[in-house]
N, C-alpha and C. Protein backbone atom coordinates (compact mmCIF):
# COMPACT_ATOMS: atom_id res chain seq x y z
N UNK A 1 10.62 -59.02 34.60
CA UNK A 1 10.72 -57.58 34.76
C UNK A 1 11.68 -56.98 33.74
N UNK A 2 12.68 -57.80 33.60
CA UNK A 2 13.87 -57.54 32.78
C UNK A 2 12.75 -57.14 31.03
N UNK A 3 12.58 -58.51 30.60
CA UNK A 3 11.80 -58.66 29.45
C UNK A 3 10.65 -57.09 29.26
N UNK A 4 9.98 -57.29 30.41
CA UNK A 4 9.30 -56.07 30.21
C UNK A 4 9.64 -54.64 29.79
N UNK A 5 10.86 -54.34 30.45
CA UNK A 5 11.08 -52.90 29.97
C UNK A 5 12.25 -53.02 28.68
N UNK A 6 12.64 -53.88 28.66
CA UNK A 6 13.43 -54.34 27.33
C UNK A 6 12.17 -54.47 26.13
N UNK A 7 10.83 -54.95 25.93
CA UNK A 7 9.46 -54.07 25.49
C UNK A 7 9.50 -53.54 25.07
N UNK A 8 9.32 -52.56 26.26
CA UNK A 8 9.12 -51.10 25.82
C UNK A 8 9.81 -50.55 25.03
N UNK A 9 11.13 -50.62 25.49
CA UNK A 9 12.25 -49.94 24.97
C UNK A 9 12.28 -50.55 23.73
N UNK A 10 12.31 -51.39 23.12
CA UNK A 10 11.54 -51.67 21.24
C UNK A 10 10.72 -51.07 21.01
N UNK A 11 9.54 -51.42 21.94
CA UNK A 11 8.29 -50.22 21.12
C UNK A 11 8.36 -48.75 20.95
N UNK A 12 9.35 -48.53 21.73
CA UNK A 12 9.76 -46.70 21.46
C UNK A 12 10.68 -46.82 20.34
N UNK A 13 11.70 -47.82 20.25
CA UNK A 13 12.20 -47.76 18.96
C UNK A 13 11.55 -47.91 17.70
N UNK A 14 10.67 -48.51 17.81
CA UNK A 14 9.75 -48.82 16.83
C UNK A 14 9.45 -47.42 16.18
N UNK A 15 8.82 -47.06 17.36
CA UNK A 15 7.79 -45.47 17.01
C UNK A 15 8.61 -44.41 16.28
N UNK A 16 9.79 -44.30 16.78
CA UNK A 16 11.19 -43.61 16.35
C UNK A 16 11.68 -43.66 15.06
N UNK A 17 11.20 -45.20 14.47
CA UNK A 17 11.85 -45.45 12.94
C UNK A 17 11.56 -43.95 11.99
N UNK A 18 11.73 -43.97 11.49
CA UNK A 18 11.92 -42.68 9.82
C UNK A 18 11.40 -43.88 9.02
N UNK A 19 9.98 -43.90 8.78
CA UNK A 19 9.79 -44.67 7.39
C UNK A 19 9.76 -44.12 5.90
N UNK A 20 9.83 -44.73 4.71
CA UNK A 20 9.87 -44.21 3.55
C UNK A 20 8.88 -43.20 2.98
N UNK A 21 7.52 -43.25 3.76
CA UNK A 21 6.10 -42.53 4.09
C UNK A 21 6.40 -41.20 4.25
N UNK A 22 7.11 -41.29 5.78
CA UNK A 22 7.28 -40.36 6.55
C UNK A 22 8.56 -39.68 5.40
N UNK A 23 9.42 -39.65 5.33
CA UNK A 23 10.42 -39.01 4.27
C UNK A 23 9.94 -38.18 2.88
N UNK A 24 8.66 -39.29 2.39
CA UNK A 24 7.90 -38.64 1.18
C UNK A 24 7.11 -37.54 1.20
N UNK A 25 6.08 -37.66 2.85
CA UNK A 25 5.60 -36.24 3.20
C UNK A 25 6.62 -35.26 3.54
N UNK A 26 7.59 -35.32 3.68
CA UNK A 26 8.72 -33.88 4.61
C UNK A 26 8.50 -33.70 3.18
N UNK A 27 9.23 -34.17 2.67
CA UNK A 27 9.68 -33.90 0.89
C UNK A 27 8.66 -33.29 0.13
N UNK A 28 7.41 -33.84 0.51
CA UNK A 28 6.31 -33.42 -0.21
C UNK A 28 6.30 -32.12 0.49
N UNK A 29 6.13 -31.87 1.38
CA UNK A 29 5.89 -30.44 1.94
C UNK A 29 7.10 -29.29 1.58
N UNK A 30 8.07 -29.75 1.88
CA UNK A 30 9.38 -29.12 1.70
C UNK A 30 9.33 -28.34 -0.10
N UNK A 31 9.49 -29.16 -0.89
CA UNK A 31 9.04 -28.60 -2.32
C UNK A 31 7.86 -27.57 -2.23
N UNK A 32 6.57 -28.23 -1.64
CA UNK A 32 5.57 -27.28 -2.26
C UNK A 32 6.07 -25.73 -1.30
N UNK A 33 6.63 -25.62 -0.38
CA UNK A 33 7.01 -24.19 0.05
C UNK A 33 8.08 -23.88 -0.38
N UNK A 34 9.29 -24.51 -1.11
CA UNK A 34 10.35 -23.72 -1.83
C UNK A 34 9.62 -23.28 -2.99
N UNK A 35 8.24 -23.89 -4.08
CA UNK A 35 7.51 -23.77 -4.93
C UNK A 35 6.55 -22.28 -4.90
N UNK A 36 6.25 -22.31 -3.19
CA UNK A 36 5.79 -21.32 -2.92
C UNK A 36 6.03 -19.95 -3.03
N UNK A 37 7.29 -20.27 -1.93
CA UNK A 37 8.73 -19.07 -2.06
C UNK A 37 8.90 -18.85 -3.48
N UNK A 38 9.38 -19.46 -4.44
CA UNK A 38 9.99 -18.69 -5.41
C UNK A 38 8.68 -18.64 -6.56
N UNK A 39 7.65 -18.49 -6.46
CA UNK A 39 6.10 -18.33 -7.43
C UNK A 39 5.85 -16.45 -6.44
N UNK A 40 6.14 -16.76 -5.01
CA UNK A 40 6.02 -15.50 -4.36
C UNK A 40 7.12 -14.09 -4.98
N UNK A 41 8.70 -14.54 -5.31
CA UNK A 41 9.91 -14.04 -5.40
C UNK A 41 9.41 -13.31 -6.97
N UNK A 42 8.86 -14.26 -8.06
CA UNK A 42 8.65 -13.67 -9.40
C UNK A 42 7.35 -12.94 -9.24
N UNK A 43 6.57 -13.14 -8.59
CA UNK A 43 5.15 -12.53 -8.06
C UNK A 43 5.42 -10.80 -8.10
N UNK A 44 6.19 -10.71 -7.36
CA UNK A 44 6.92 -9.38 -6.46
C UNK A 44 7.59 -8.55 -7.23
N UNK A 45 8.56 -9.47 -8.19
CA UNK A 45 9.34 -9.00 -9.16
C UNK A 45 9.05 -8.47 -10.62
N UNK A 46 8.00 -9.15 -10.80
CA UNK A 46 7.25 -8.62 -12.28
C UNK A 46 6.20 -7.92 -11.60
N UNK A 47 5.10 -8.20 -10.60
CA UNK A 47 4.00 -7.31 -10.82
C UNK A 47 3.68 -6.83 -9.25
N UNK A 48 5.26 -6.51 -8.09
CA UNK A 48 4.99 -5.97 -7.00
C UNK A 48 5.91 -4.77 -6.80
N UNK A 49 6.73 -4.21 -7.52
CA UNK A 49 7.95 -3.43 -7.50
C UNK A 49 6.54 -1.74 -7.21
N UNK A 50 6.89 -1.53 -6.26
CA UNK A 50 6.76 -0.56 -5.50
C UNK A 50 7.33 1.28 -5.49
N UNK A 51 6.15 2.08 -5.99
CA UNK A 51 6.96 3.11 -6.00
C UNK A 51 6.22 4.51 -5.61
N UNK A 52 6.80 5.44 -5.07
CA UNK A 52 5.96 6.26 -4.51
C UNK A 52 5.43 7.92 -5.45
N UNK A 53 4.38 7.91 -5.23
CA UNK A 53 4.19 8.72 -6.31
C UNK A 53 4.74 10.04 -5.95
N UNK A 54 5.49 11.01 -6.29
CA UNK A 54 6.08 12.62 -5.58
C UNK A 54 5.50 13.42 -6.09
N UNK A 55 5.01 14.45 -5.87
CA UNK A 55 4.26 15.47 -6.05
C UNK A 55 2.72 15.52 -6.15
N UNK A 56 2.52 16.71 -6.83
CA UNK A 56 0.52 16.95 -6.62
C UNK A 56 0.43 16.45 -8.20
N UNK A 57 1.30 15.80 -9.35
CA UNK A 57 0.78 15.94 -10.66
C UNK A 57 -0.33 15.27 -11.32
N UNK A 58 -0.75 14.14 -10.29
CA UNK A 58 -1.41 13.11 -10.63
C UNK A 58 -2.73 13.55 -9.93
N UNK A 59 -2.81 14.24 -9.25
CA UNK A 59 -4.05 14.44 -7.96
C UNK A 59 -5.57 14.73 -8.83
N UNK A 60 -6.00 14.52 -8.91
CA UNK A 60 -6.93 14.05 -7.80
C UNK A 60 -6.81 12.36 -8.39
N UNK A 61 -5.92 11.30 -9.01
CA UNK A 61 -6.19 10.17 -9.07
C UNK A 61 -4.74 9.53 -8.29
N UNK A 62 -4.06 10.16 -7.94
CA UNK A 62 -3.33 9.74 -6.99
C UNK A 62 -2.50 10.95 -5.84
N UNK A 63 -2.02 10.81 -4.86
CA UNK A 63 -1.90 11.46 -4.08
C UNK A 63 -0.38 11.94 -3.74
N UNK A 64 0.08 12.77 -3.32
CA UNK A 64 1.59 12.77 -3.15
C UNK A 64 2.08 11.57 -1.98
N UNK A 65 2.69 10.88 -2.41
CA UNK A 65 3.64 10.14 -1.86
C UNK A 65 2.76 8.25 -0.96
N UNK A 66 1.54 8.74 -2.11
CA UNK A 66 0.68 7.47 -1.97
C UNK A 66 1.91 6.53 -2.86
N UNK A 67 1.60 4.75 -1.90
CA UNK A 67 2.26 3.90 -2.55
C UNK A 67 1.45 3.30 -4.19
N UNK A 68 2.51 2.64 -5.21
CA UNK A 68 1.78 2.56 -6.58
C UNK A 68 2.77 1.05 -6.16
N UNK A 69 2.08 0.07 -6.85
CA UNK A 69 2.50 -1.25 -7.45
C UNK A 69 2.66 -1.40 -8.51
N UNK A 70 3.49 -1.79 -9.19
CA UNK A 70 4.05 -1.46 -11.23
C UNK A 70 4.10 -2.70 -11.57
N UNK A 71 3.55 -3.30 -12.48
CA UNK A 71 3.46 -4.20 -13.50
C UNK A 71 4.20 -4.15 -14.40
N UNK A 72 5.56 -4.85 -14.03
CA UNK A 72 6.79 -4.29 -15.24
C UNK A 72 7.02 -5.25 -15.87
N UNK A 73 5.99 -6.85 -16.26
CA UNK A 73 5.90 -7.31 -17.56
C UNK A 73 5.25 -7.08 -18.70
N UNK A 74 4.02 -6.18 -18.50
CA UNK A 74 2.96 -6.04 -19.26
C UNK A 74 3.52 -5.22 -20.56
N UNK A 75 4.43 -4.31 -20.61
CA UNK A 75 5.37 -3.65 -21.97
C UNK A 75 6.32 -4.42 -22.01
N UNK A 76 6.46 -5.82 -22.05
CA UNK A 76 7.78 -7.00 -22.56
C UNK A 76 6.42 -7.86 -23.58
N UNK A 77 5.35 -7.53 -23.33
CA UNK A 77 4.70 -8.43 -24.23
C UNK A 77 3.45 -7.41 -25.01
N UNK A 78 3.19 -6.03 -24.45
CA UNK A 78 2.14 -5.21 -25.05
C UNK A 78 2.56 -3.47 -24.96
N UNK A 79 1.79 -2.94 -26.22
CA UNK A 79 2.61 -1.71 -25.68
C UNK A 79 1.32 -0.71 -25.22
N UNK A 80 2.51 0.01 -24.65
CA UNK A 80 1.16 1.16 -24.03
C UNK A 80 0.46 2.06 -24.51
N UNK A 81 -1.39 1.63 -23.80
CA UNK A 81 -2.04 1.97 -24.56
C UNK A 81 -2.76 3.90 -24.09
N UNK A 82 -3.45 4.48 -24.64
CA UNK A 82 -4.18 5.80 -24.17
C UNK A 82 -4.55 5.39 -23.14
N UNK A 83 -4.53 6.16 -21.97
CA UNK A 83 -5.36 6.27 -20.89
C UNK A 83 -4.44 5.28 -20.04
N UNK A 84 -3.84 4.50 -20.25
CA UNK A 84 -2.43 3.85 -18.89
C UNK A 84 -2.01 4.84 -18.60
N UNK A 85 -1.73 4.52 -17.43
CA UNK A 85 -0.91 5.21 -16.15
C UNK A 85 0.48 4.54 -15.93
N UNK A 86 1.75 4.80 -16.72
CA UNK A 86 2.69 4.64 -16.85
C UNK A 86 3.84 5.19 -15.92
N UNK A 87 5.18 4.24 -15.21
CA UNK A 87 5.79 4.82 -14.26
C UNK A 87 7.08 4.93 -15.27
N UNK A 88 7.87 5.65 -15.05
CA UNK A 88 9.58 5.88 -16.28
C UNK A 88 10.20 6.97 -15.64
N UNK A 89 11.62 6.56 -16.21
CA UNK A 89 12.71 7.58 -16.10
C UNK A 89 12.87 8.09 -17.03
N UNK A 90 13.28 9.32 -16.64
CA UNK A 90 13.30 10.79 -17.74
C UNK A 90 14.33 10.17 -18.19
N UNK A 91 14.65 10.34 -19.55
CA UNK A 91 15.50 9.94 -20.65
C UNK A 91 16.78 8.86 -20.09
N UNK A 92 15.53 8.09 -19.09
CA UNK A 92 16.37 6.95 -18.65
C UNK A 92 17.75 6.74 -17.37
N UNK A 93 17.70 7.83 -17.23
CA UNK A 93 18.12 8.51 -16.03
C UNK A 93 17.84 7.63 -14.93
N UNK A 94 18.96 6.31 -14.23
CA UNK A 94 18.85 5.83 -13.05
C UNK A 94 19.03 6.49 -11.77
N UNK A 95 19.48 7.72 -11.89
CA UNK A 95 19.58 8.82 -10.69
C UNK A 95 18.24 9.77 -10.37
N UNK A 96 17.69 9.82 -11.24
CA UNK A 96 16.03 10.31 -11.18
C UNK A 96 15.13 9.50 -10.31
N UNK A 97 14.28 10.62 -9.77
CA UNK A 97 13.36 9.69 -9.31
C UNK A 97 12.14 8.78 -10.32
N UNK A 98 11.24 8.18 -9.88
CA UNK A 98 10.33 7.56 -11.30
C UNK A 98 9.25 8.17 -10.99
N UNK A 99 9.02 8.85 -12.39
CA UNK A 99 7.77 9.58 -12.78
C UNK A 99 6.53 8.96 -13.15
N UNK A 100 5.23 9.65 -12.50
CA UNK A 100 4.05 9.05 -12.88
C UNK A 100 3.26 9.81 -13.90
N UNK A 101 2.71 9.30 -14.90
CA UNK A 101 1.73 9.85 -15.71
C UNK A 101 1.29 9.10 -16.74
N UNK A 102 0.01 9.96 -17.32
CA UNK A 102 -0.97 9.17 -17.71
C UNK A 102 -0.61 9.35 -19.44
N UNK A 103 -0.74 7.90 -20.38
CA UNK A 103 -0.05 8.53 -21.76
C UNK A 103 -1.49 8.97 -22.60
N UNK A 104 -1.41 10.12 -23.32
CA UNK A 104 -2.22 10.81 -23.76
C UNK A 104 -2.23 10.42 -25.48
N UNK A 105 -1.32 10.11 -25.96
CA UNK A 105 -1.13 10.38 -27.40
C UNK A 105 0.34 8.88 -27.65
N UNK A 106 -0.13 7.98 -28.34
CA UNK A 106 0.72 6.81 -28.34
C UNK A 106 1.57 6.63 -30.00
N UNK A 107 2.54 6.38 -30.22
CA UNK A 107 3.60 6.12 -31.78
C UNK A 107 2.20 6.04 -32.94
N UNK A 108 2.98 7.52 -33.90
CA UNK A 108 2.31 7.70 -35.23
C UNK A 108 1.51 8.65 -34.71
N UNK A 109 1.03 9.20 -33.39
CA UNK A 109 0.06 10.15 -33.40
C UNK A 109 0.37 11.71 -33.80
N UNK A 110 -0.08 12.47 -34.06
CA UNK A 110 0.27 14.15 -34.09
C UNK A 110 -0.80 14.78 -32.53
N UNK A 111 0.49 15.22 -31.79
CA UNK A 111 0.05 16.07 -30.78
C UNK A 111 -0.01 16.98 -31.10
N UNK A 112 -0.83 18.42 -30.39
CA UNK A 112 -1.09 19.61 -30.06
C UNK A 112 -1.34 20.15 -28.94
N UNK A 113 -0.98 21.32 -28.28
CA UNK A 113 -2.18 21.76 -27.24
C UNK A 113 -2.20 22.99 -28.01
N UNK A 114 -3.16 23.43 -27.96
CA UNK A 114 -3.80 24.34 -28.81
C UNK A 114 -4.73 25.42 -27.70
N UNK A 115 -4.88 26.40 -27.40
CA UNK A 115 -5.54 27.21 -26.19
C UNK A 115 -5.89 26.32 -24.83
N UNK A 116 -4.79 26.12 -24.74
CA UNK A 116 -4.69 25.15 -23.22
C UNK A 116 -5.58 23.66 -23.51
N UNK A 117 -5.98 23.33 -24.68
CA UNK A 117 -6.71 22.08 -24.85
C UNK A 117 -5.68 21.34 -25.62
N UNK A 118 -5.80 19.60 -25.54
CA UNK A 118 -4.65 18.77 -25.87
C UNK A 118 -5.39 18.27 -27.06
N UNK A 119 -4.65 18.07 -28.43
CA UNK A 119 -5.29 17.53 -29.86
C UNK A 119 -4.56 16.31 -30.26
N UNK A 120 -5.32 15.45 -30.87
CA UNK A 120 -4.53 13.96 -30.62
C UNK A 120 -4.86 13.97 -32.31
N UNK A 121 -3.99 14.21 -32.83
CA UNK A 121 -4.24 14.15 -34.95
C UNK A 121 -5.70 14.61 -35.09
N UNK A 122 -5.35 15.89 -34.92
CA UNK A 122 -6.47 16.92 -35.30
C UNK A 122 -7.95 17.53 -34.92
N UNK A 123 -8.14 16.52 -33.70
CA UNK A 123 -9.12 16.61 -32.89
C UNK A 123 -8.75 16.62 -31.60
N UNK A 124 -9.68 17.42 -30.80
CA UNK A 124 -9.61 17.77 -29.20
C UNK A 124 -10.05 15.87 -29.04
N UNK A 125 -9.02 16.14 -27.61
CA UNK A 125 -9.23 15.34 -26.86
C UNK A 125 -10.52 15.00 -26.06
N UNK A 126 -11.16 13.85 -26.41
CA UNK A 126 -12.46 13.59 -25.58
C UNK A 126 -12.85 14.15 -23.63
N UNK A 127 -11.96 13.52 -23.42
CA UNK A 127 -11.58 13.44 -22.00
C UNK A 127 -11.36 15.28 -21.89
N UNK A 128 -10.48 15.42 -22.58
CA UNK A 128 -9.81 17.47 -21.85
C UNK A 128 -11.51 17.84 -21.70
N UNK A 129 -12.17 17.68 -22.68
CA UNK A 129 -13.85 18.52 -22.67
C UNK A 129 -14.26 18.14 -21.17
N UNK A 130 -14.49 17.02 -20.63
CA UNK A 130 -15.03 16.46 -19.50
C UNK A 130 -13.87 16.58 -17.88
N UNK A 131 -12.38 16.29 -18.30
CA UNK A 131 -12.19 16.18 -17.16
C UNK A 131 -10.58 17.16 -16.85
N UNK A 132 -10.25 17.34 -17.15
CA UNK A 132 -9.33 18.16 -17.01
C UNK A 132 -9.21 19.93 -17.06
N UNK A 133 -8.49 20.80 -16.30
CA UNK A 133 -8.80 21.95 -16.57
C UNK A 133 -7.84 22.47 -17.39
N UNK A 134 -8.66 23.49 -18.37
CA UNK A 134 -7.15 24.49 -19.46
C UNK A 134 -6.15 24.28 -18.93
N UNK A 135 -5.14 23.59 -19.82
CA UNK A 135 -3.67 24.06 -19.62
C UNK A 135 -3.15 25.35 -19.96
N UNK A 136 -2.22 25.96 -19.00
CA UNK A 136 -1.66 27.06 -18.75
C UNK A 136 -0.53 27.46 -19.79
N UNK A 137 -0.04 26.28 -19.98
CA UNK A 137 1.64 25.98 -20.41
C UNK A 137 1.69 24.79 -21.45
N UNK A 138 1.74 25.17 -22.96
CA UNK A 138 1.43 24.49 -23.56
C UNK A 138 3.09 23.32 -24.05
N UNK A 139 4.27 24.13 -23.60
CA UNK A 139 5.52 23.46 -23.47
C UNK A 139 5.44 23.66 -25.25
N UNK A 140 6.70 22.74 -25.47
CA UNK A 140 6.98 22.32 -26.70
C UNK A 140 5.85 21.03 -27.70
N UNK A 141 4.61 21.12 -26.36
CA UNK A 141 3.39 20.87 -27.62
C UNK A 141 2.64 22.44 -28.33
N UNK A 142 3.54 23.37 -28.32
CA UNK A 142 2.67 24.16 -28.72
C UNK A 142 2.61 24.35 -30.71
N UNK A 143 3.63 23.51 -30.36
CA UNK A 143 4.44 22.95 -32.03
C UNK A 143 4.25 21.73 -32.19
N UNK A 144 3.26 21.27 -33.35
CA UNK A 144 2.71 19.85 -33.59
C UNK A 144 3.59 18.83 -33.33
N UNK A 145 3.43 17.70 -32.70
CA UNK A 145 4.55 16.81 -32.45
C UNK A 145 4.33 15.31 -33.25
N UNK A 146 5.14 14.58 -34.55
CA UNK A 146 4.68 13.41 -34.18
C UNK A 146 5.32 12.49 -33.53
N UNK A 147 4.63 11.56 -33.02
CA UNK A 147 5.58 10.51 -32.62
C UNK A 147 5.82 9.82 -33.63
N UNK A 148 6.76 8.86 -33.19
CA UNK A 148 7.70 7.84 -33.82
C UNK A 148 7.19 6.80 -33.08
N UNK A 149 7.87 5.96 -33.90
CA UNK A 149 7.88 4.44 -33.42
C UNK A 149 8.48 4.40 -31.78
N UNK A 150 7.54 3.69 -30.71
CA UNK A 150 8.27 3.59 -29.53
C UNK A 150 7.96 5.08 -28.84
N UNK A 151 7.16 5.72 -28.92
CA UNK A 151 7.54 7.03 -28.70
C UNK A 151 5.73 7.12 -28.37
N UNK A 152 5.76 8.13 -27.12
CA UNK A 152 4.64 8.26 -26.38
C UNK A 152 4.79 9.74 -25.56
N UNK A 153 3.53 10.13 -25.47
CA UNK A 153 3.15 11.44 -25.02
C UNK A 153 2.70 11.36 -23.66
N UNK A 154 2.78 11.47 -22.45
CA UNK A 154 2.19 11.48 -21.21
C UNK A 154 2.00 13.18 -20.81
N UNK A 155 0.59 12.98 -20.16
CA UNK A 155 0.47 14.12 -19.20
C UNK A 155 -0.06 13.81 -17.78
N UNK A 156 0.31 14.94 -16.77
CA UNK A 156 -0.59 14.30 -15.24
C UNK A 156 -1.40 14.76 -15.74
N UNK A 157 -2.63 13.95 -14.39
CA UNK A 157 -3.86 14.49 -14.61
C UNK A 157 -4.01 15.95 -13.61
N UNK A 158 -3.33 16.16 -12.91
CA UNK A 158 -3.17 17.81 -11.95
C UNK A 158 -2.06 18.67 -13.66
N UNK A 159 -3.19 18.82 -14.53
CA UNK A 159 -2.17 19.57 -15.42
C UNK A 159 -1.23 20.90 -15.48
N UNK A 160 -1.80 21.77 -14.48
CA UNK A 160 -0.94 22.93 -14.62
C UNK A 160 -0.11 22.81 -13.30
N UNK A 161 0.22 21.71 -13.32
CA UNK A 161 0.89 21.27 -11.63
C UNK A 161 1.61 20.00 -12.32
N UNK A 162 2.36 20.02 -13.16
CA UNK A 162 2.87 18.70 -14.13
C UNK A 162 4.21 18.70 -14.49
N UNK A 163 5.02 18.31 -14.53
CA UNK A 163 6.26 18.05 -15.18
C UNK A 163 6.21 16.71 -15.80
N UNK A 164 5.52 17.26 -17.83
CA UNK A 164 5.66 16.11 -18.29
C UNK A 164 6.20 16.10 -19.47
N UNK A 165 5.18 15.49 -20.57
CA UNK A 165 6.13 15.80 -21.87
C UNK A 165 5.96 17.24 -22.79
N UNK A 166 4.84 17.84 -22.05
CA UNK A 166 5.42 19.52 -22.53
C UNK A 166 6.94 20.23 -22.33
N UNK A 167 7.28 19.29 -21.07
CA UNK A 167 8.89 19.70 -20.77
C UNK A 167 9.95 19.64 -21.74
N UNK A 168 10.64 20.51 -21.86
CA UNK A 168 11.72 20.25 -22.88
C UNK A 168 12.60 19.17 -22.31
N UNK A 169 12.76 19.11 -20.73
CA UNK A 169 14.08 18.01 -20.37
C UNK A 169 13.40 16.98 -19.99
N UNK A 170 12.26 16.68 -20.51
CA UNK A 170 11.56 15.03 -20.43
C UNK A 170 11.09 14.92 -21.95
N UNK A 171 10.47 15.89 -22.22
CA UNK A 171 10.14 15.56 -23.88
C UNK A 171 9.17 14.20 -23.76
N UNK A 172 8.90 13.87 -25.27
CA UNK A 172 8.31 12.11 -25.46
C UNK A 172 8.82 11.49 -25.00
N UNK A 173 8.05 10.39 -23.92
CA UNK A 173 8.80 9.42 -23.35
C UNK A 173 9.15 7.87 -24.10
N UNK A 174 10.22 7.52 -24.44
CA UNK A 174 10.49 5.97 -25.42
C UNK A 174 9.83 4.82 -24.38
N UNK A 175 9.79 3.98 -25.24
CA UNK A 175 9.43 2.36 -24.32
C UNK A 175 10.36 2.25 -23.81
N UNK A 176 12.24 2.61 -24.49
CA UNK A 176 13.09 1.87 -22.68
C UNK A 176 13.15 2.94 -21.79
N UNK A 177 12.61 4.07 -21.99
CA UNK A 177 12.31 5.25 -20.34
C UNK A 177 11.42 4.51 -19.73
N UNK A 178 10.60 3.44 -20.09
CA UNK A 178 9.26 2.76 -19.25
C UNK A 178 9.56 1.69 -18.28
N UNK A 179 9.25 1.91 -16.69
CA UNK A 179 9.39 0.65 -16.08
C UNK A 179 8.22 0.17 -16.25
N UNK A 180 7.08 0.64 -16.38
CA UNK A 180 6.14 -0.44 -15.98
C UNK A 180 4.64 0.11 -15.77
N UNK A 181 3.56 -0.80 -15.86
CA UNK A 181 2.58 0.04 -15.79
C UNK A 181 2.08 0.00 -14.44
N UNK A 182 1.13 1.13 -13.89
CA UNK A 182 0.46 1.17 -12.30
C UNK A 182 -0.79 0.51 -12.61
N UNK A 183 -0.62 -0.75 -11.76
CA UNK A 183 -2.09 -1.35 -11.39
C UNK A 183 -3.30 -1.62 -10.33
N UNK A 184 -1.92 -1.03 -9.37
CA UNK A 184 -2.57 -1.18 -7.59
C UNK A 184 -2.19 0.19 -7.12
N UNK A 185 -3.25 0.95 -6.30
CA UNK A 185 -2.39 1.68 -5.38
C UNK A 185 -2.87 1.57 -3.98
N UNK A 186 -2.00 1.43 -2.99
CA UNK A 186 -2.16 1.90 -1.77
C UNK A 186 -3.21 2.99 -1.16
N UNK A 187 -3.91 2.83 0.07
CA UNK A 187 -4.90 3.96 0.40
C UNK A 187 -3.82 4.61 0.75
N UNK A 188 -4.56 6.01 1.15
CA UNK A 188 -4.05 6.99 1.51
C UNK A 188 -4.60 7.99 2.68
N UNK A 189 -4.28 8.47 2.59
CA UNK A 189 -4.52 9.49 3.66
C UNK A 189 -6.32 9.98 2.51
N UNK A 190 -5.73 10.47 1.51
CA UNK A 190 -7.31 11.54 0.90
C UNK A 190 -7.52 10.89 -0.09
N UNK A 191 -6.65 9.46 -0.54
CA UNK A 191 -7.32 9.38 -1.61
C UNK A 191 -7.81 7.66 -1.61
N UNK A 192 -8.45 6.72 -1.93
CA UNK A 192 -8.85 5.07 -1.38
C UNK A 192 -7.50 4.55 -2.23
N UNK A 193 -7.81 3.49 -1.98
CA UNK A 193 -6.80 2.14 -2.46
C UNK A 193 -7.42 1.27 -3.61
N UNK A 194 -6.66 0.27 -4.46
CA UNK A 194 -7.79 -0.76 -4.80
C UNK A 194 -6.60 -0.43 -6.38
N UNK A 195 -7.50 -1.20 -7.16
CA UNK A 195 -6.94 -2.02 -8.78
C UNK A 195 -7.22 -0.24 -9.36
N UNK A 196 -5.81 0.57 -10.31
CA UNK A 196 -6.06 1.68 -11.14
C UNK A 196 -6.08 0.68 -12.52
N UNK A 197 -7.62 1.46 -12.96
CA UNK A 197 -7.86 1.35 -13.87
C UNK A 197 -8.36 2.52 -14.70
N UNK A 198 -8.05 2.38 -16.43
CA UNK A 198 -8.11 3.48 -17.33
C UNK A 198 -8.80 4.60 -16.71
């Protein structure tokens, strides 16, 4: 009787051991979710940084206070092109909120607006003919502008509802006013969700 439960009591020790197996799977598992975690941490950090759009300037392609997802590696390796939807601080201004708009005219171009229509080196803009209405307020494009190196023109697409680079206290926006470009947005109340593209 003795022998018998003296047995057992091995075979539970047995079962109990920690073999070298058993140590290699924890381990194995353990890595691939710290691997996880921090592939998730840079995920978030380059192409999840979160920001809300304020006002009507963007409307009808984005909404007031719809969420935007910013892609803030894509200008560390390319620069921005016509038709991105670019997020930045006014002359870099960390106390500002971050502005959305779309860049119209990119370094070396000559701007205009000319009777409420936008001229990109000497020709109307394709797009103003089709989708945008007369601008009201031609700002300090009413005087040919070129850019420079690094140096970019944005307008919303709600144009006479805009604070952009017709403004004298935003002017051309530089590549370091740029966080990042919008690639996702959030649904909304009036407007859908899904990948912004050109």
């Amino acid at each position: 009787m003795f022998r018998r439960k003296r047995n057992r009591y091995s075979f539970y020790q047995k079962k109990k051991t920690i073999t070298p197996k058993i140590i290699r799977e924890v381990l194995s598992w353990l890595s691939v979710t710290v691997i996880a975690v921090a592939l998730a941490f840079v995920f978030v950090r380059v192409f999840g940084m979160q920001v809300s759009n304020i006002g009507d300037s963007m409307t009808p392609t984005f909404s007031n206070g719809q969420i935007l997802l910013v892609n803030r590696l894509s200008y560390k390796i390319l620069r921005p092109s016509k038709g991105d939807i670019i997020v930045f601080l006014p002359n870099g201004n960390t106390n500002s909120h971050y502005y959305v708009k779309r860049v119209v005219a990119v370094s070396g171009d000559k701007v205009q607006i000319i009777d409420g229509k936008l001229y990109v080196n000497g020709e109307i803009a394709e797009e103003d003919n089709k989708l945008y209405d007369k601008m009201e307020d031609a700002g300090i494009a009413a005087n040919e502008i070129k850019l420079k190196s690094g140096e970019y023109f944005v307008l919303g697409d709600n144009r006479n509802s805009s604070e952009d680079s017709r403004s004298a206290n935003i002017g051309v926006v530089t590549g370091k006013m740029i966080v990042g470009k919008v690639w996702f947005k959030f649904k909304a109340a009036d407007v859908g969700g899904g990948f912004v593209l050109k």
